[in-house]
N, C-alpha and C. Protein backbone atom coordinates (compact mmCIF):
# COMPACT_ATOMS: atom_id res chain seq x y z
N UNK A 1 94.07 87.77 86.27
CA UNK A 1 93.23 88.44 87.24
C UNK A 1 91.82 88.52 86.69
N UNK A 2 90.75 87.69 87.36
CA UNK A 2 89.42 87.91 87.08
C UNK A 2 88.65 89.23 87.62
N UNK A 3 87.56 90.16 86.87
CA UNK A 3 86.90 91.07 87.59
C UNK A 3 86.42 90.66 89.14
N UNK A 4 86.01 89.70 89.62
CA UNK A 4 85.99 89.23 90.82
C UNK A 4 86.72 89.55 92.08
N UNK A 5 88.11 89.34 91.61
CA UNK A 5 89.15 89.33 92.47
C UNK A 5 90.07 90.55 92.57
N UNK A 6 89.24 91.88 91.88
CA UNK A 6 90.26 93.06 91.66
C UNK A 6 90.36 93.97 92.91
N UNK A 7 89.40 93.56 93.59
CA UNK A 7 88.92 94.76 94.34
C UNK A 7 90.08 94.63 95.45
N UNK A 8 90.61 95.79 95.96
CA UNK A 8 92.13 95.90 96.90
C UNK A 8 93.23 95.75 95.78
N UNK A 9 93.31 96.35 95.28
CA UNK A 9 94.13 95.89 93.81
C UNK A 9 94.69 96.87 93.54
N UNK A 10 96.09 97.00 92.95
CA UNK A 10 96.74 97.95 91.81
C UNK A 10 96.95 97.41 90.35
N UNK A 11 96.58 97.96 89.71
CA UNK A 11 96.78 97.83 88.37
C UNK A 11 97.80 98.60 87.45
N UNK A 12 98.60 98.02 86.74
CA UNK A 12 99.60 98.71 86.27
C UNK A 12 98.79 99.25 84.63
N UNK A 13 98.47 100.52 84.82
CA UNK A 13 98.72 100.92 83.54
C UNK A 13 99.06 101.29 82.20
N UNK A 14 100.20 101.50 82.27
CA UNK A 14 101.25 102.05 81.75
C UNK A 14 102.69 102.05 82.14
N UNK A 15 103.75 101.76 81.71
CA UNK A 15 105.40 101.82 81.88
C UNK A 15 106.18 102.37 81.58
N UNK A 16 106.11 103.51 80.64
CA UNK A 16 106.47 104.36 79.71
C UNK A 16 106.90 105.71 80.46
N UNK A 17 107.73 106.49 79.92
CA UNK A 17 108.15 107.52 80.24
C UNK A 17 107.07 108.53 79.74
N UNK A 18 107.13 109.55 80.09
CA UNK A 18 106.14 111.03 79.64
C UNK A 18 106.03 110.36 77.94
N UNK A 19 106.83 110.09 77.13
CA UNK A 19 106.67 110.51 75.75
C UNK A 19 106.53 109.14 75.47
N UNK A 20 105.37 107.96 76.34
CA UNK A 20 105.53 106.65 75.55
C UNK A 20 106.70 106.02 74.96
N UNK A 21 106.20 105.10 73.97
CA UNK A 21 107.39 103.75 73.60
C UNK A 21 107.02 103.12 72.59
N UNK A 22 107.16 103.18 71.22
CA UNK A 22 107.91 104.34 71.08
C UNK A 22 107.69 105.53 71.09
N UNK A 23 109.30 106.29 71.58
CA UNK A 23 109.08 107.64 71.28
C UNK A 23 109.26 108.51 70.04
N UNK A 24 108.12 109.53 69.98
CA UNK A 24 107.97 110.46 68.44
C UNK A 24 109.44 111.00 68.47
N UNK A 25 109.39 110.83 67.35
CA UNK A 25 110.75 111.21 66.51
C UNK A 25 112.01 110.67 66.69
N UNK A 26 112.01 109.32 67.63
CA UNK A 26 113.24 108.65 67.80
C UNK A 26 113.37 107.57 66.57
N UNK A 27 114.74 107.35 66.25
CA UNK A 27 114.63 106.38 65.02
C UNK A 27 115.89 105.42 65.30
N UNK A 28 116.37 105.54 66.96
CA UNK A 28 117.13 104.51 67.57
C UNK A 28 117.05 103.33 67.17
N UNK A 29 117.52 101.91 67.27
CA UNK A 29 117.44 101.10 66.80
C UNK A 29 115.99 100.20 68.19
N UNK A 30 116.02 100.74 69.24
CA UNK A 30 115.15 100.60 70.58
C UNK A 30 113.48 101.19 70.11
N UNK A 31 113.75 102.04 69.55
CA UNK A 31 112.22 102.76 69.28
C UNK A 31 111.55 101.54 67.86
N UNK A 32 113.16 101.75 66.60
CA UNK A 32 112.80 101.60 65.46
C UNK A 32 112.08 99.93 65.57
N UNK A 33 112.41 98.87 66.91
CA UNK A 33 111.83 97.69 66.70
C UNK A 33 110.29 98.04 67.30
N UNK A 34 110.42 98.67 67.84
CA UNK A 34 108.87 99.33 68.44
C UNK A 34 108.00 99.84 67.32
N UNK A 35 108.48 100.34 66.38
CA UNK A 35 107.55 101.28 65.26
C UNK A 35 107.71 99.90 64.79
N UNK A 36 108.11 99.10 64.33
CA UNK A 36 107.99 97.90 63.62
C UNK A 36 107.15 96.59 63.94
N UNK A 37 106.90 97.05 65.35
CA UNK A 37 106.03 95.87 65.88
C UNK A 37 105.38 95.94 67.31
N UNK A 38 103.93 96.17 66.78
CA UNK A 38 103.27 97.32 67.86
C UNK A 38 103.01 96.30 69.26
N UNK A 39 103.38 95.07 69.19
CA UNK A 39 103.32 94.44 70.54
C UNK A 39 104.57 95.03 71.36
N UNK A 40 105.55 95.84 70.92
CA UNK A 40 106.82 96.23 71.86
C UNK A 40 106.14 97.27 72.71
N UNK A 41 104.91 98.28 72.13
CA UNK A 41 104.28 99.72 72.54
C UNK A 41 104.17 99.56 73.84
N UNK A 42 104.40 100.91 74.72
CA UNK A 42 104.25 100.77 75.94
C UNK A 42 103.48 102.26 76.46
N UNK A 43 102.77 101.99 76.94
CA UNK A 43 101.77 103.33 77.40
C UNK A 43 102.82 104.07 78.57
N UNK A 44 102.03 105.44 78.45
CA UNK A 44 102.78 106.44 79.55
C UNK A 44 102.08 105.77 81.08
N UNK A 45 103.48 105.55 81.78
CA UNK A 45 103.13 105.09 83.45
C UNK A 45 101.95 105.81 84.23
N UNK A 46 101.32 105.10 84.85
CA UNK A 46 100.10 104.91 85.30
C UNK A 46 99.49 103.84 86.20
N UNK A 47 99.07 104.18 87.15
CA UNK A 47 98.15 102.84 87.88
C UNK A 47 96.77 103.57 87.98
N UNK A 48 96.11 102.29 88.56
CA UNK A 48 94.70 102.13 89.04
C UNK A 48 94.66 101.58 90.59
N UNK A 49 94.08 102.19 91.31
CA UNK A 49 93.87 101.42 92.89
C UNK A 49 92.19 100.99 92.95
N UNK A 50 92.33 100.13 92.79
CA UNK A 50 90.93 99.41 92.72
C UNK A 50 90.36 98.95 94.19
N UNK A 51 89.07 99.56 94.41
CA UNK A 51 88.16 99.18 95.54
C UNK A 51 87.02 98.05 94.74
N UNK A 52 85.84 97.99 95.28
CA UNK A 52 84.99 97.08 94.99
C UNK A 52 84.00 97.69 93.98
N UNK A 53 83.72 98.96 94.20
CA UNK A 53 82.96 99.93 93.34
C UNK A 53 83.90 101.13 92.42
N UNK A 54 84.52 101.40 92.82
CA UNK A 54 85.71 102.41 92.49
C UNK A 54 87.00 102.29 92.57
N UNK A 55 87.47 103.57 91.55
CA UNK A 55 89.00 102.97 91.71
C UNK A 55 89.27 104.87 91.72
N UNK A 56 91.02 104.72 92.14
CA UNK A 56 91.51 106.28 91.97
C UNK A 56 92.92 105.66 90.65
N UNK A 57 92.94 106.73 90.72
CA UNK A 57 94.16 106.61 88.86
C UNK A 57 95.47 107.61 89.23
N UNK A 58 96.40 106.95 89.19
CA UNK A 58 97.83 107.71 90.07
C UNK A 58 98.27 108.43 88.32
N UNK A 59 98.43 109.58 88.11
CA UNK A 59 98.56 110.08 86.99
C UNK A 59 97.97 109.85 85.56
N UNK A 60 97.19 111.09 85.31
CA UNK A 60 96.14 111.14 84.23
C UNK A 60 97.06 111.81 82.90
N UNK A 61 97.69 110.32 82.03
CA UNK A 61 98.05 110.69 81.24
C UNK A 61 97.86 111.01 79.95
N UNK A 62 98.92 111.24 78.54
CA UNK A 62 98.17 111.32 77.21
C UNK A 62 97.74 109.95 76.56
N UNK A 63 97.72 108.87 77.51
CA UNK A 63 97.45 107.72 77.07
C UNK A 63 96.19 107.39 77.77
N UNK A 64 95.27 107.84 78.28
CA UNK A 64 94.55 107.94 79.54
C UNK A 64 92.77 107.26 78.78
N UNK A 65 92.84 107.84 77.80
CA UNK A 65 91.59 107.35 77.06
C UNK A 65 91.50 105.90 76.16
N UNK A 66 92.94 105.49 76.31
CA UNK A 66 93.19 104.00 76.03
C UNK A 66 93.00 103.44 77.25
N UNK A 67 94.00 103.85 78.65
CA UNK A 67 94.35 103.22 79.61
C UNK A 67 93.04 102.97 80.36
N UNK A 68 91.98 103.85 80.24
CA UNK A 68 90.71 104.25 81.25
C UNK A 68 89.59 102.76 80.17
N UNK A 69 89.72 102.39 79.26
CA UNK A 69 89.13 101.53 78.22
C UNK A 69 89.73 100.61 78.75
N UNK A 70 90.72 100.41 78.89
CA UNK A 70 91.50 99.03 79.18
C UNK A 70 90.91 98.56 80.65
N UNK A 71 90.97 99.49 81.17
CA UNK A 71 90.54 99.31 82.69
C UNK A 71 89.17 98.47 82.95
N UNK A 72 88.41 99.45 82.22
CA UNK A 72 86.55 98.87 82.04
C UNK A 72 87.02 97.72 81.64
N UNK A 73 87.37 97.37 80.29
CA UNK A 73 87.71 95.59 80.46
C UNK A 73 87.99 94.72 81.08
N UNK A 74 89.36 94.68 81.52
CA UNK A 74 89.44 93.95 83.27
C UNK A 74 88.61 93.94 83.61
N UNK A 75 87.61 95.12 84.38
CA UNK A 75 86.81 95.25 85.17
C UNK A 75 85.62 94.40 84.84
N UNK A 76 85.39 94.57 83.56
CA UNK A 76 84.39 93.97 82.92
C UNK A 76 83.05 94.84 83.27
N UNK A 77 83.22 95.97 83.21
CA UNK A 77 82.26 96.84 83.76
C UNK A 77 82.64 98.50 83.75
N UNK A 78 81.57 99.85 83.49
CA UNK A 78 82.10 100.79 83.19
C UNK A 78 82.67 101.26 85.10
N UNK A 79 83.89 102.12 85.10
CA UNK A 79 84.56 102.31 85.97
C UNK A 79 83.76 103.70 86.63
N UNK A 80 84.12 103.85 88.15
CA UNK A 80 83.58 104.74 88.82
C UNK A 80 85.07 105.78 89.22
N UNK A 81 85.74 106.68 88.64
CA UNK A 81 86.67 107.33 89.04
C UNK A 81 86.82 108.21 90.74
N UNK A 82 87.38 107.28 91.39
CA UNK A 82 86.35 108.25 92.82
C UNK A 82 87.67 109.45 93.08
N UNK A 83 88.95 109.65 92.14
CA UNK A 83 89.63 110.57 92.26
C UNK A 83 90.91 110.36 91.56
N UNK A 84 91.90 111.57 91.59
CA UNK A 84 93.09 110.86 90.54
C UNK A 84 94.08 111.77 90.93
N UNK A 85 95.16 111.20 91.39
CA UNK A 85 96.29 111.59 91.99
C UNK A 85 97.53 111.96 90.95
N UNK A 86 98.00 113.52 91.00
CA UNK A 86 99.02 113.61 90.01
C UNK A 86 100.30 113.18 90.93
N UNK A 87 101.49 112.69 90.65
CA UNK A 87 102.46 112.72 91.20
C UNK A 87 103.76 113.86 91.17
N UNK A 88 103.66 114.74 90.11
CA UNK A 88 104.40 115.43 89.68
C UNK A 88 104.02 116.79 88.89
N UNK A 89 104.53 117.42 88.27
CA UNK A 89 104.07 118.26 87.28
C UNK A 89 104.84 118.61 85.92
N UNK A 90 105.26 117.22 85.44
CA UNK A 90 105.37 117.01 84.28
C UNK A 90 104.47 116.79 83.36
N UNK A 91 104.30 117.20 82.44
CA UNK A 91 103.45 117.36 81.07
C UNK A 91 102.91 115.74 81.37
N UNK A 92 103.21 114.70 81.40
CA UNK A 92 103.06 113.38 80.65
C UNK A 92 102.28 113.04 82.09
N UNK A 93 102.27 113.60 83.33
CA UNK A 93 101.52 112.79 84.44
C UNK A 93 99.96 113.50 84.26
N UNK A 94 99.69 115.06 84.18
CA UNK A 94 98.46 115.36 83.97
C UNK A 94 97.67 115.64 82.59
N UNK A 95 98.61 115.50 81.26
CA UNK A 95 97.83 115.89 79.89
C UNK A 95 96.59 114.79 79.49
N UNK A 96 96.23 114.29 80.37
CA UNK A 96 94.92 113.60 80.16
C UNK A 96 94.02 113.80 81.20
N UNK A 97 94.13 114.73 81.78
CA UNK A 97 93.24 115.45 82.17
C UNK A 97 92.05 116.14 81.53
N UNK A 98 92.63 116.53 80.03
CA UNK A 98 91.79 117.50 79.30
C UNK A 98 91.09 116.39 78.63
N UNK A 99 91.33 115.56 78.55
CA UNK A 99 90.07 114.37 77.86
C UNK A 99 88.82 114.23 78.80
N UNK A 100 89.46 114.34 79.85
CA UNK A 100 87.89 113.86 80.82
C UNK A 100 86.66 114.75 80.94
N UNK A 101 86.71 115.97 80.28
CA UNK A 101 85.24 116.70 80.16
C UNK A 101 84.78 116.47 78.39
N UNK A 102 83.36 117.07 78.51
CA UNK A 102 82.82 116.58 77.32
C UNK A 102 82.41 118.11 76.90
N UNK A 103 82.58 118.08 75.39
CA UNK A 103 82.20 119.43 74.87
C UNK A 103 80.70 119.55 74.48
């Protein structure tokens, strides 16, 4: 997908459950190939709905300041947040919320 062609678009963020992939403190043999080889890592679930100028972000997670970086890349350009939809009220859909103000 070129920045060109994003606009009407979803973007998959993230795939991960609330507690990422791997998860802290698991030492399963599923996590343990994950701690062993960081191409398995999978961010907490998340999209992007991309317009031509803006996009909205379907759950602002603790992965959100990677996922929101990743985004500008694709994009190839800094992103315009025109809003952000929680789905739930589990810890892992809004704890990146508190990243988005500046001290």
């Amino acid at each position: 997908v070129t920045p060109t062609n994003l606009s009407g678009k979803i973007l998959v963020l993230g795939t991960s459950q609330d507690g990422g992939y791997p998860h802290a403190g698991c030492s399963e043999q599923c996590c343990e190939e994950a701690w062993n080889d960081h191409k398995l890592k999978r961010l907490v679930s998340s999209l992007a709905i991309l317009s031509e100028n803006r996009c909205w972000i379907i759950d602002m997670t603790p992965d959100c300041s990677y996922q929101l970086r990743m985004l500008e890349k694709k994009m190839n350009r800094k992103v315009e947040i025109a809003g952000i939809f929680i789905t739930h009220a589990h810890v892992g859909h809004y704890m990146g919320l508190m990243d988005l103000g500046l001290e």
